[in-house]
Protein backbone atom coordinates (compact mmCIF):
# COMPACT_ATOMS: atom_id res chain seq x y z
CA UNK A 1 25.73 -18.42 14.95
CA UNK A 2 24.52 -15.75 12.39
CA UNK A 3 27.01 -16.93 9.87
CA UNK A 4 25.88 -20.81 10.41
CA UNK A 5 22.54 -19.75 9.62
CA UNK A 6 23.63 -18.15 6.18
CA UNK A 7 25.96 -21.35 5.19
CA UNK A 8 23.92 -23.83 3.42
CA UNK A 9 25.27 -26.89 4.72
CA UNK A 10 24.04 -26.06 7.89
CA UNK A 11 20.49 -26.66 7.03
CA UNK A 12 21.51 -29.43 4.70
CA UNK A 13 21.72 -32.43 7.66
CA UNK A 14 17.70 -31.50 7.93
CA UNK A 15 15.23 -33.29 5.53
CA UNK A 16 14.58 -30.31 3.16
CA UNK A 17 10.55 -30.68 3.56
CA UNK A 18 10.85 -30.41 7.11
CA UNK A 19 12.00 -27.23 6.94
CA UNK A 20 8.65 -26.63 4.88
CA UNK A 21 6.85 -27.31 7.60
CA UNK A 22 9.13 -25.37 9.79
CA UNK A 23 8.71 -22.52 7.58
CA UNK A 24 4.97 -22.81 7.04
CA UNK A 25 4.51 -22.35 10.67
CA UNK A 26 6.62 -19.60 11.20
CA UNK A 27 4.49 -18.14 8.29
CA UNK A 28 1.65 -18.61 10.00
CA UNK A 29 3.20 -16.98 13.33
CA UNK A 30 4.37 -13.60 11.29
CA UNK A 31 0.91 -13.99 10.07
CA UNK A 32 -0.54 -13.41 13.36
CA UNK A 33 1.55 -10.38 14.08
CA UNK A 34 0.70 -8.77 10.41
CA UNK A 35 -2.83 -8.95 11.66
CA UNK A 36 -1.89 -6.64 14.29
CA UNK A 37 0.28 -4.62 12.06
CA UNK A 38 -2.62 -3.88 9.33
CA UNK A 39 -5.19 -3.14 12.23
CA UNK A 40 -2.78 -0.77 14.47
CA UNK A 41 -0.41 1.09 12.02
CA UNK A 42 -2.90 2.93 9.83
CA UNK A 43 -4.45 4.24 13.52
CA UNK A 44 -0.99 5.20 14.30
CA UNK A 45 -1.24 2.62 17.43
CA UNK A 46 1.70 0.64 18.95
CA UNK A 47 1.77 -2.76 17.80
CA UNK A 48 3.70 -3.92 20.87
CA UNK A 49 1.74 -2.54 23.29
CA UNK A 50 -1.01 -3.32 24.54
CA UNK A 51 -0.81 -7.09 24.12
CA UNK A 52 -3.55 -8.76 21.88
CA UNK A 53 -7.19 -8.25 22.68
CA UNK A 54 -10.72 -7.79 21.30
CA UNK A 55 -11.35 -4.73 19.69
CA UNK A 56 -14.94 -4.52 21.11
CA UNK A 57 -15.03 -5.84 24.59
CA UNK A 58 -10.83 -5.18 25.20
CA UNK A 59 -10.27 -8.63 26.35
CA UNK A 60 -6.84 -9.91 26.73
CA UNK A 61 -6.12 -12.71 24.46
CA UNK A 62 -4.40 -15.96 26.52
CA UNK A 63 -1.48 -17.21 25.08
CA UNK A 64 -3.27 -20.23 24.42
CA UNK A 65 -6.49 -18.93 22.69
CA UNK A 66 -3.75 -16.94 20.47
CA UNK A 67 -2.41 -20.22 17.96
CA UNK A 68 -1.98 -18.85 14.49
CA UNK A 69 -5.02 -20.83 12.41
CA UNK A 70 -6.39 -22.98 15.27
CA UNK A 71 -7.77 -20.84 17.72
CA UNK A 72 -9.68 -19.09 15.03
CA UNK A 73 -11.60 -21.99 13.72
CA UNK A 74 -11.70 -23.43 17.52
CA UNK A 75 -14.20 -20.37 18.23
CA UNK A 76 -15.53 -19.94 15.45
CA UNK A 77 -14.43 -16.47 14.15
CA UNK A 78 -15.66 -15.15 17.45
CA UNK A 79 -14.21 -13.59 20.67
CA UNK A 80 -13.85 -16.14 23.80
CA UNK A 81 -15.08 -13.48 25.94
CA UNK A 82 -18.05 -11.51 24.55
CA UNK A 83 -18.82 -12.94 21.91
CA UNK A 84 -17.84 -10.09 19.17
CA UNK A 85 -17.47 -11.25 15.45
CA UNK A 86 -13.74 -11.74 14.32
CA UNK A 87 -12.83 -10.75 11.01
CA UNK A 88 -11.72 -13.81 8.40
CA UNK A 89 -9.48 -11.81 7.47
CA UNK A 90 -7.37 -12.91 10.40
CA UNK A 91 -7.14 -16.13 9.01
CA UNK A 92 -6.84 -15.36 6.18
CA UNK A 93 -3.54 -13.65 6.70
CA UNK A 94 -2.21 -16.16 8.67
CA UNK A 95 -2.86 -18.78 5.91
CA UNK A 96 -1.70 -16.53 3.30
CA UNK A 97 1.57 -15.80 5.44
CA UNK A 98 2.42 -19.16 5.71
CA UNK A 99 1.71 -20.42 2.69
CA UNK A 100 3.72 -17.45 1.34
CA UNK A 101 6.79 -18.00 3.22
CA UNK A 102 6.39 -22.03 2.82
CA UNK A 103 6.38 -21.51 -0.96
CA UNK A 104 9.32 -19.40 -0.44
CA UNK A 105 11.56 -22.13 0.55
CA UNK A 106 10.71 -23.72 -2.24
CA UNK A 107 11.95 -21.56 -4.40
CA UNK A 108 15.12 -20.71 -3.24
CA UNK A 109 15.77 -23.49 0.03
CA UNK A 110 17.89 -25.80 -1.97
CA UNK A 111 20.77 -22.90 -3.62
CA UNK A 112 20.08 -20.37 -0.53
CA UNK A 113 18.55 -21.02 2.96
CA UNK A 114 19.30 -17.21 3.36
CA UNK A 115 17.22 -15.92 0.91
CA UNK A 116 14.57 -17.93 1.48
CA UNK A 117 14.72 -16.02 5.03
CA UNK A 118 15.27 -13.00 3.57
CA UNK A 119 12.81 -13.12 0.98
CA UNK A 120 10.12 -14.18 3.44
CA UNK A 121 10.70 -11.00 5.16
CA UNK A 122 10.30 -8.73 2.15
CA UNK A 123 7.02 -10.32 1.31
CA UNK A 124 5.79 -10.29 4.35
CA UNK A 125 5.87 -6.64 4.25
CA UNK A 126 4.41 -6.59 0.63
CA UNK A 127 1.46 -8.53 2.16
CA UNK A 128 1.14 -5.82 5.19
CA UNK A 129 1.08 -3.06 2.48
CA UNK A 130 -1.50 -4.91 0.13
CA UNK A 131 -4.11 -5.26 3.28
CA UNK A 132 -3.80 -1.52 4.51
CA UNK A 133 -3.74 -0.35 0.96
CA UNK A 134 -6.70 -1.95 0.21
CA UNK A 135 -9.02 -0.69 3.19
CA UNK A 136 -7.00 2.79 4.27
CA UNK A 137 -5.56 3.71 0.84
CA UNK A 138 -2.52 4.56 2.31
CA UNK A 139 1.16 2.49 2.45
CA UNK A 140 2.74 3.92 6.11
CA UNK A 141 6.04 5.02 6.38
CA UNK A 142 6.93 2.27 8.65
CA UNK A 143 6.28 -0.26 5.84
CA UNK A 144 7.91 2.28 2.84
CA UNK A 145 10.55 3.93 4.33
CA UNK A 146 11.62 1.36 7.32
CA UNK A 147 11.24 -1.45 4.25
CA UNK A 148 13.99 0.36 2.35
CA UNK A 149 16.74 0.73 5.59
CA UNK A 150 16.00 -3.24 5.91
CA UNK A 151 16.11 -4.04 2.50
CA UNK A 152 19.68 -1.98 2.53
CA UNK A 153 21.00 -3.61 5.89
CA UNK A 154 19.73 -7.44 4.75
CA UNK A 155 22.18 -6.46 1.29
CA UNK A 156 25.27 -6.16 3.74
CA UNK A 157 24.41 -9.54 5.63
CA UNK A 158 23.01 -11.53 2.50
CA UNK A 159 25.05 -10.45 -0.38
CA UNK A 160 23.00 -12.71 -2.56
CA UNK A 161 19.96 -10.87 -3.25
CA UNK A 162 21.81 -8.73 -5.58
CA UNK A 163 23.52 -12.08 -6.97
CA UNK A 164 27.19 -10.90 -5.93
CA UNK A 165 29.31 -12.18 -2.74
CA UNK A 166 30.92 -9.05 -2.23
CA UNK A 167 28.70 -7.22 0.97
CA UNK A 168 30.27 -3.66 -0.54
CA UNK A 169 28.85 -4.54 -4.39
CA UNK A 170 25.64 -5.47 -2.52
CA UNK A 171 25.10 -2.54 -0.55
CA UNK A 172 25.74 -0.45 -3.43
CA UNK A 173 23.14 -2.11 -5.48
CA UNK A 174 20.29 -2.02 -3.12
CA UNK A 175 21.13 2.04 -2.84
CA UNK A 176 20.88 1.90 -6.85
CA UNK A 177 17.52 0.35 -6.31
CA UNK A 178 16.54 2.15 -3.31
CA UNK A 179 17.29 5.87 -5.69
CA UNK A 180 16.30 4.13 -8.95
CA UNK A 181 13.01 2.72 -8.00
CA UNK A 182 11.79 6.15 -6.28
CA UNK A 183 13.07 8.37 -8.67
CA UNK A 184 11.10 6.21 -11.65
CA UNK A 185 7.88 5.78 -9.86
CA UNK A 186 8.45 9.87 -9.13
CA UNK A 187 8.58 10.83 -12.76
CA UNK A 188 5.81 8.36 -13.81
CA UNK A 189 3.75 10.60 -10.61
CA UNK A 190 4.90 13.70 -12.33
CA UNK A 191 3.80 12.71 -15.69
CA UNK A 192 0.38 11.75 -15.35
CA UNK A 193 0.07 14.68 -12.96
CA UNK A 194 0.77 17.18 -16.28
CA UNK A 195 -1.00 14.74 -18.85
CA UNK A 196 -4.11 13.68 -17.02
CA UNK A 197 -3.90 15.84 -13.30
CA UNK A 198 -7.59 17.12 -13.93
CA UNK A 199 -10.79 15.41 -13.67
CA UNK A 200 -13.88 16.99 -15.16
CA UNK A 201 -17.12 16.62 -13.56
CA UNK A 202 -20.66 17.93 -14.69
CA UNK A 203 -23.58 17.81 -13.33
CA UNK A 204 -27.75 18.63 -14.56
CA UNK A 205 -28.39 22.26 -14.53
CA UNK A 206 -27.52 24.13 -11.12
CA UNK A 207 -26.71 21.25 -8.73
CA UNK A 208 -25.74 21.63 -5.59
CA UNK A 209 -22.00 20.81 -3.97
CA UNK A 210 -20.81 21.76 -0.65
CA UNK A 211 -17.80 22.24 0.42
CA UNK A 212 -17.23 21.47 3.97
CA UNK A 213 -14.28 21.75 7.04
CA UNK A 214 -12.83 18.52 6.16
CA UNK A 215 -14.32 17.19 2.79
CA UNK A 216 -16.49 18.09 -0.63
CA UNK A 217 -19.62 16.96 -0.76
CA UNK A 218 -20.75 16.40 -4.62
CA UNK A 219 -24.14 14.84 -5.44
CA UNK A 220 -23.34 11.16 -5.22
CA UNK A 221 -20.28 10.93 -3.01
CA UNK A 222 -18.61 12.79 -0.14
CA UNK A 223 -14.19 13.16 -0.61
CA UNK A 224 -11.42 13.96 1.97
CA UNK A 225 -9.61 16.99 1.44
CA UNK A 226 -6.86 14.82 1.91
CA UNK A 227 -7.66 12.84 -0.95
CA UNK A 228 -8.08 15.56 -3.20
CA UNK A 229 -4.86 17.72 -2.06
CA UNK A 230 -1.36 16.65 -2.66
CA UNK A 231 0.61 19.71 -2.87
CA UNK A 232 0.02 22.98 -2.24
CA UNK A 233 -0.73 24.28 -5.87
CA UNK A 234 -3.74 21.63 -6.81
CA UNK A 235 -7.01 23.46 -6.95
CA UNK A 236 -10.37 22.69 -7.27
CA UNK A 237 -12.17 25.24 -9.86
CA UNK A 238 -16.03 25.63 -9.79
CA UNK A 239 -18.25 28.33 -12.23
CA UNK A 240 -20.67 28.76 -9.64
CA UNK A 241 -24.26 29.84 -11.04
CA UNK A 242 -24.63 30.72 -7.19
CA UNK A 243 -22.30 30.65 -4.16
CA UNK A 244 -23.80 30.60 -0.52
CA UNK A 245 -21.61 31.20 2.29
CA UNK A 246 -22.78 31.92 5.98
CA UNK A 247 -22.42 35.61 5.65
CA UNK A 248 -23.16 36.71 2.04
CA UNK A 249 -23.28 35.20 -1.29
CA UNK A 250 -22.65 35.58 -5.24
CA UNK A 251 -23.49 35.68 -8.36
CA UNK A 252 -21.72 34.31 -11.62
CA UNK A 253 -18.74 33.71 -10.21
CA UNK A 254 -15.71 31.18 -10.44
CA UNK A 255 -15.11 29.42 -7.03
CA UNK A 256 -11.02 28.29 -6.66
CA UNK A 257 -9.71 26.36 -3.42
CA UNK A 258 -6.15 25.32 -2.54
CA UNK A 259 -5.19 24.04 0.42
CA UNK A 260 -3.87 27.17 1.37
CA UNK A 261 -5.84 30.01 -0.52
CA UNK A 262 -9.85 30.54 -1.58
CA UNK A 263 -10.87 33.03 -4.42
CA UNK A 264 -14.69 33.72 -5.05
CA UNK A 265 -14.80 35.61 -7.90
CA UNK A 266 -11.65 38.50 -7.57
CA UNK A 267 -12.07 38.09 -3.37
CA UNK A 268 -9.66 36.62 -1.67
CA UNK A 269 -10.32 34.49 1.60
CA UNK A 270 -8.63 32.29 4.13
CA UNK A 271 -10.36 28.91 3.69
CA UNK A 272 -9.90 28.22 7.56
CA UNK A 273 -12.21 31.21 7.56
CA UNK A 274 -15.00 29.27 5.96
CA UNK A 275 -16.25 26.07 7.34
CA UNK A 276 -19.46 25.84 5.19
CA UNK A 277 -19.85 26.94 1.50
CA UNK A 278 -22.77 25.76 -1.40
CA UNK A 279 -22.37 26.32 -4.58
CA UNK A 280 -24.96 25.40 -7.51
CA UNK A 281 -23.12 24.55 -10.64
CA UNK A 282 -22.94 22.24 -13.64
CA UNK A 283 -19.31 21.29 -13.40
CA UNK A 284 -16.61 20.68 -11.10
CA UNK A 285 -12.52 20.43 -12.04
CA UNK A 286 -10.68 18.44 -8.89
CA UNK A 287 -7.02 17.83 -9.42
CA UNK A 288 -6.41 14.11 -9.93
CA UNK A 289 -3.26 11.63 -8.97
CA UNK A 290 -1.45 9.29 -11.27
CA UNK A 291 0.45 7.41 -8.27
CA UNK A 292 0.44 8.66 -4.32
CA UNK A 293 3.80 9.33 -2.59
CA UNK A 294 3.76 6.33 -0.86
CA UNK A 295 4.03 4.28 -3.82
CA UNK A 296 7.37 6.13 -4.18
CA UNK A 297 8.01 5.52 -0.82
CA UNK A 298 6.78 1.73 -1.42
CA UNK A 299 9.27 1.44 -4.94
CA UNK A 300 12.03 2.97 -2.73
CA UNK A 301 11.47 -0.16 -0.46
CA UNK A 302 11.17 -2.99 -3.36
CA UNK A 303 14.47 -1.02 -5.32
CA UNK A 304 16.56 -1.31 -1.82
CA UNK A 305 15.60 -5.90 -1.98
CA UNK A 306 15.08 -6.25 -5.46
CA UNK A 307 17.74 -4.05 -7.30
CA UNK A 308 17.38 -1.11 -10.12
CA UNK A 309 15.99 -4.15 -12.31
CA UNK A 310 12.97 -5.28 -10.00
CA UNK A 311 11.77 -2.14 -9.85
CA UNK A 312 11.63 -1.55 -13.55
CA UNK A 313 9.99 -5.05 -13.57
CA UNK A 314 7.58 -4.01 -10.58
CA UNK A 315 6.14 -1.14 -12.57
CA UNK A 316 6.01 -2.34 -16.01
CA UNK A 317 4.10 -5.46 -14.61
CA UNK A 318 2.44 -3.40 -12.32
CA UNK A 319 1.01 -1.46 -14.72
CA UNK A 320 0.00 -5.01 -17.06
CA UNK A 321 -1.56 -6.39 -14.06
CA UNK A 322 -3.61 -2.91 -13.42
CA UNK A 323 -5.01 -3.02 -17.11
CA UNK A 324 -5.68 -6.64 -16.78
CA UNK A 325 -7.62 -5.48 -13.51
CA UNK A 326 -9.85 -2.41 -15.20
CA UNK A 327 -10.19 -4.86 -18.57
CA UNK A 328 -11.83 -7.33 -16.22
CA UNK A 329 -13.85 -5.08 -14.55
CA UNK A 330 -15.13 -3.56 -17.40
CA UNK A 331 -16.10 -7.26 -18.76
CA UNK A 332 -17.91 -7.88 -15.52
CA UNK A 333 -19.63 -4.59 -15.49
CA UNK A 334 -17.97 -3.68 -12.17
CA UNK A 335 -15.89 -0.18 -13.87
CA UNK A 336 -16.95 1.69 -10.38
CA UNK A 337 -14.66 -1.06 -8.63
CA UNK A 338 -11.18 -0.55 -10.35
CA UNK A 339 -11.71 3.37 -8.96
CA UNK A 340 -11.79 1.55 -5.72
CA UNK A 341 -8.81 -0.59 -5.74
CA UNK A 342 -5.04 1.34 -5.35
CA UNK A 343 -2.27 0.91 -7.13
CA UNK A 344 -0.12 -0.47 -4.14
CA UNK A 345 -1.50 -3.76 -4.24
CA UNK A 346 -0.21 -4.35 -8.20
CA UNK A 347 3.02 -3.02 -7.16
CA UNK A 348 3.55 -5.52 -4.48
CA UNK A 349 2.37 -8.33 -6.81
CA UNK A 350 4.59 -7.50 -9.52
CA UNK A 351 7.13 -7.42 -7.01
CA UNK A 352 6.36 -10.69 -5.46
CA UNK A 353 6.41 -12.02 -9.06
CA UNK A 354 9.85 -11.22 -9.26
CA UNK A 355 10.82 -13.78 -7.08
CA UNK A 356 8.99 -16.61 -8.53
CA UNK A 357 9.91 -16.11 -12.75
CA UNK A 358 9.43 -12.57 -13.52
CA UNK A 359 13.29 -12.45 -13.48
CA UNK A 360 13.79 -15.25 -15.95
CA UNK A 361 11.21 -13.32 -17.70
CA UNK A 362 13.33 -9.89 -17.28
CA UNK A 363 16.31 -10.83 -18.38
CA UNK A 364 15.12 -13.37 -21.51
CA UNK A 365 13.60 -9.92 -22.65
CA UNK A 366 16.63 -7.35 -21.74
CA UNK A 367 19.25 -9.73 -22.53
């Protein structure tokens, strides 16, 4: 049955634009489940179980008040039961994923019924990433790492993605990608960690930051530990005019916390030790990020569909489309918002562009 499915004649008896349709609505079903997918994985909930409800009122949604598109324009982006608001974004997905996968077919239903299936998978889990990206800043490891076993296991049964019939060649290739794409987006991490891994603040004369048990709280904005910390030797440096903590305070003194040590002054302390500290100052040094690891988890997963040469594609236009992004900003006065917006999301869109030209493109330019 499996192998029917990858010959091409077997589709062929089948007008090719009802398979469009056919596709657009299965879209439109994955759509549905993505939905669940971007609302449950970054709160490390099940997306089996429980079955689809409201978030607000926990109301189980009926098969038949659960239709991709319909059902939320029937009630008019509200809950049958109590009445809660439901996001747009739901339908929004489920458009997106349908037109996505529709468009897919397209592009590769004539030469490869296959791909178009497999293809539809892959960016169905580049528009899972985008969505979480975008509101949680994070890419889970369900998406990065499980992406990258697929990608490797859909090489073996669809040869084609890495344009060879040979499942061996294939396999091969996708681990290429899979080590190549990581490794790259790794270095690129590690290089803008040495060239631009500090971020000076100041501040008017002897303002006041606190540091507290789970984030810092500067003048105009309050950041996660978490967001601040990636490994164990990034350090946030203060020269503290005056440092308050609930037992004594200084004088003059410099103020360094890692995630695992705090020095005021020559004293050493355990920062579990200290759940509240103020300091007045005029300048703060936080350790600063070129990339996350998931976006080497999240190039690991593109290398292992895409090959060694969508990666490179994925980050070079990645990094276009992110200047683009901050160029436009910057015209519309919005600079605050590029700070806002990961790098995930570019990644993904370069990689989706891969599909539809950026090859062509690739290989006209690395002939």
């Amino acid at each position: 049955m499996f192998e029917n499915i990858l010959n091409p004649n077997y589709w062929a008896p089948v007008p090719f634009h009802f398979w469009s349709v056919v596709f657009f609505a299965f879209g439109c079903i994955v759509g549905s489940f993505l939905n669940v997918c971007i609302y449950r994985m970054p709160l490390d909930l099940s997306v089996i179980n429980p079955p689809s409800h409201c978030p607000k009122c926990k109301y189980s949604i009926p098969f038949y008040l659960n239709i991709p598109l319909f059902t939320w324009l029937m009630l008019g982006g509200k809950c049958k039961n109590c009445g809660a608001k439901i996001s747009v974004r739901y339908f929004i997905v489920e458009l997106f994923t349908g037109l996505t996968f529709m468009v897919c077919w397209w592009q590769f239903g004539h030469a490869a019924p296959a791909l178009a299936l497999v293809y539809s998978i892959f960016l169905a889990g580049l528009i899972t990433a985008t969505f979480i990206d975008f509101e949680h800043f994070i890419i889970p490891d369900e998406i990065t790492l499980g992406g990258a076993v697929v990608g490797f296991l859909l090489s073996l049964l669809v040869p084609a993605m890495h344009q060879t019939t040979h499942r061996g060649e294939a396999a091969v290739k996708s681990l290429i990608g899979i080590v190549f794409g990581s490794g790259l987006v790794y270095a690129v991490l590690r290089l803008g960690k040495l060239l631009f891994g500090r971020e000076h603040i100041g501040f008017p004369a002897e303002t006041k930051i606190v540091f507290g048990e789970g984030s810092l709280h500067l003048p105009d904005k309050e950041i996660p530990y978490e967001e601040i910390f990636y490994r164990n030797s990034d350090t946030i440096v203060v020269t503290a005019r005056r440092v308050e903590l609930i037992d004594r305070s200084y004088r003059d003194v410099v103020v360094r916390l890692a995630p695992a040590e705090l020095r005021v002054g020559g004293e050493k302390i355990a920062p579990e030790t200290v759940p509240h500290m103020e300091c007045l100052c005029t300048e703060i040094t936080l350790p600063r990020e070129a990339m996350g690891l998931g976006d080497v988890k999240f190039m690991a997963a593109i290398g292992a569909f895409l090959g060694w040469q969508g990666a490179i594609f994925s980050l070079m236009a990645s990094s276009l489309i992110g200047a683009a992004a901050g160029v436009a900003m910057i015209v519309l006065q919005r600079r605050e918002w590029s700070s806002r917006i990961p790098y995930g999301p570019y990644i993904a869109l370069a990689a989706a562009g891969w599909l539809f030209g950026g090859q062509a493109i690739f290989h006209a330019i690395f002939r």
